[in-house]
C-alpha atoms as a PDB file:
ATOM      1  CA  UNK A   1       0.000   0.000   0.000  1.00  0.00           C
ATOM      2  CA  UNK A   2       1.567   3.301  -0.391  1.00  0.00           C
ATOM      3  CA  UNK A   3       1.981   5.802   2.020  1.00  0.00           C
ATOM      4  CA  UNK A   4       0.016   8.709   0.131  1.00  0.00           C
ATOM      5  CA  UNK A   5      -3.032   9.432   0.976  1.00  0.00           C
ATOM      6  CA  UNK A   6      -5.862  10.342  -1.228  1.00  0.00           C
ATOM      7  CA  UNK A   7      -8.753  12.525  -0.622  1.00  0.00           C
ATOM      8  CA  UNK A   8     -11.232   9.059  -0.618  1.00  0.00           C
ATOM      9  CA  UNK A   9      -8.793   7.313   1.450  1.00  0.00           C
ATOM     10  CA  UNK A  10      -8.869   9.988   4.200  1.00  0.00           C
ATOM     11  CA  UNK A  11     -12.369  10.468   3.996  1.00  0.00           C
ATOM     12  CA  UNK A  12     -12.697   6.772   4.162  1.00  0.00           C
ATOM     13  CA  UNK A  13     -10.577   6.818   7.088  1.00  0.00           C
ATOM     14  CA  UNK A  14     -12.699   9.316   8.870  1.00  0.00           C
ATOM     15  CA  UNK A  15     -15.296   7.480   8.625  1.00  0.00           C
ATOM     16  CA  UNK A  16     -14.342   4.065   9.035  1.00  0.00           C
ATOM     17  CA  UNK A  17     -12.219   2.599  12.298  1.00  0.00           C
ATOM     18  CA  UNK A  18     -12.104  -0.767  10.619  1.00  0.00           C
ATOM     19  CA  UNK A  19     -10.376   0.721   7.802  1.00  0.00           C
ATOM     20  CA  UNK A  20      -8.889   3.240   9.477  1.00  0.00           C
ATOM     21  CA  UNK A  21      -6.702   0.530  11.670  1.00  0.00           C
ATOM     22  CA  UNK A  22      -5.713  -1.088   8.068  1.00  0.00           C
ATOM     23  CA  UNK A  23      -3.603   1.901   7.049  1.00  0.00           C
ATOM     24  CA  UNK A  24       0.077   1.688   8.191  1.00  0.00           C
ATOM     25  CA  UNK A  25       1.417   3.623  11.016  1.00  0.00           C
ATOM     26  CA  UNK A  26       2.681   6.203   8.391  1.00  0.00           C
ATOM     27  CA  UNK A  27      -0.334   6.785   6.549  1.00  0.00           C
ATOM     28  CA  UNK A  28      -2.321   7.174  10.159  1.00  0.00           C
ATOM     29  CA  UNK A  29      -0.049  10.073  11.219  1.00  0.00           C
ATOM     30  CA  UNK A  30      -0.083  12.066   8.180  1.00  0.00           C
ATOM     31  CA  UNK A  31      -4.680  11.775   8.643  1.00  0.00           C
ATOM     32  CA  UNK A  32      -5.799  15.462   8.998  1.00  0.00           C
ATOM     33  CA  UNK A  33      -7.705  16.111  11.644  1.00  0.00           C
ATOM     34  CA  UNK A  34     -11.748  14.875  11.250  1.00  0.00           C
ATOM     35  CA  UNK A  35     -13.756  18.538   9.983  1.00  0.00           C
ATOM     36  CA  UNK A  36     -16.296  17.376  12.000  1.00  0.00           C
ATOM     37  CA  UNK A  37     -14.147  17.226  14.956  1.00  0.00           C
ATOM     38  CA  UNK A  38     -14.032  13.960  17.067  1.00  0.00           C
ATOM     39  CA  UNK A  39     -15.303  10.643  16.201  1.00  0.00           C
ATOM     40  CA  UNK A  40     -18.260   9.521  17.521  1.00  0.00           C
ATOM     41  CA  UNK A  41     -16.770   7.156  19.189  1.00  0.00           C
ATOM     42  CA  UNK A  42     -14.596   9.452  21.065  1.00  0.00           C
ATOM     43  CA  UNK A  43     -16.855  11.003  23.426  1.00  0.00           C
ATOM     44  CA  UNK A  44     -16.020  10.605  26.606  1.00  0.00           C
ATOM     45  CA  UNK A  45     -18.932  10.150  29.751  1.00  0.00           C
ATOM     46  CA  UNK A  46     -19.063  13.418  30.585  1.00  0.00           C
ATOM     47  CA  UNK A  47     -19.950  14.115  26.635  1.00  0.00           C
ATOM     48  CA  UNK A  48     -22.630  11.708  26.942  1.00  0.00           C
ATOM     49  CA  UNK A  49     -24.176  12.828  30.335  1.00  0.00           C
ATOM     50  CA  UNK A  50     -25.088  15.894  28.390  1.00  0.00           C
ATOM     51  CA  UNK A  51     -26.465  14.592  25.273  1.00  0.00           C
ATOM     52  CA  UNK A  52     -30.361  14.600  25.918  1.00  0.00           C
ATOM     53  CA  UNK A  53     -31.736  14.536  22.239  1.00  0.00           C
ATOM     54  CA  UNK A  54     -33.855  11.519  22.500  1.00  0.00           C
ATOM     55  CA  UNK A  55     -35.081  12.063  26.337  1.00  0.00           C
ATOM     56  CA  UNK A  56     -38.468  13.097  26.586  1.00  0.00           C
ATOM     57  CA  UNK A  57     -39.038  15.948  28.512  1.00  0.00           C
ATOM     58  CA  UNK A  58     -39.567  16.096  32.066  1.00  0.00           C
ATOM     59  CA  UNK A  59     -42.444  18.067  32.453  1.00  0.00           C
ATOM     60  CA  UNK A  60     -45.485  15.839  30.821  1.00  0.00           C
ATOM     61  CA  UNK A  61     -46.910  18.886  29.707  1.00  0.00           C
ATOM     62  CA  UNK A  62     -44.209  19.614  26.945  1.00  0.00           C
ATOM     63  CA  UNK A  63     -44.730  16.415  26.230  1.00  0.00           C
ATOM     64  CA  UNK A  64     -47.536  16.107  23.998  1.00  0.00           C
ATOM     65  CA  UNK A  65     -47.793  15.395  19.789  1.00  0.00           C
ATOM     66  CA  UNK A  66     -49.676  16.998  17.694  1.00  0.00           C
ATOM     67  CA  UNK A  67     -50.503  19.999  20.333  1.00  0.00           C
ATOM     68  CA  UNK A  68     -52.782  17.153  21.505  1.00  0.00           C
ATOM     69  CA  UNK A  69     -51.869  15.717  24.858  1.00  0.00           C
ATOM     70  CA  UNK A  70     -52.276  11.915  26.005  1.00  0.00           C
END
């Protein structure tokens, strides 16, 4: 495999660890850094303590669909 890196490769890389881990140890220092920051898989707990996107909300009456509630 050679050591330069296209523009697929690195993307590729971004996106997969599986293929990410194929790539020598050359290739994996000379990855930019993500655009979209850190993997997904790189969040630590605290990270993930504050994530609340698929909670429901607390207070059942912010709760309801359709303006409707249940």
């Amino acid at each position: 495999m050679s050591n330069t890196l296209t523009q697929e490769m690195i993307i590729r890389a971004w996106k997969s660890p599986a293929y990410r881990a194929s790539l020598s140890e050359e290739q994996r220092a000379g990855l930019p850094e993500s655009p979209s920051g850190k993997a997904m898989t790189e969040l630590d707990e605290g990270e993930l303590d504050a994530v609340t996107g698929g909670l429901a909300p607390s207070d059942p009456h912010t709760s309801c669909c359709c303006n409707q509630c249940c």
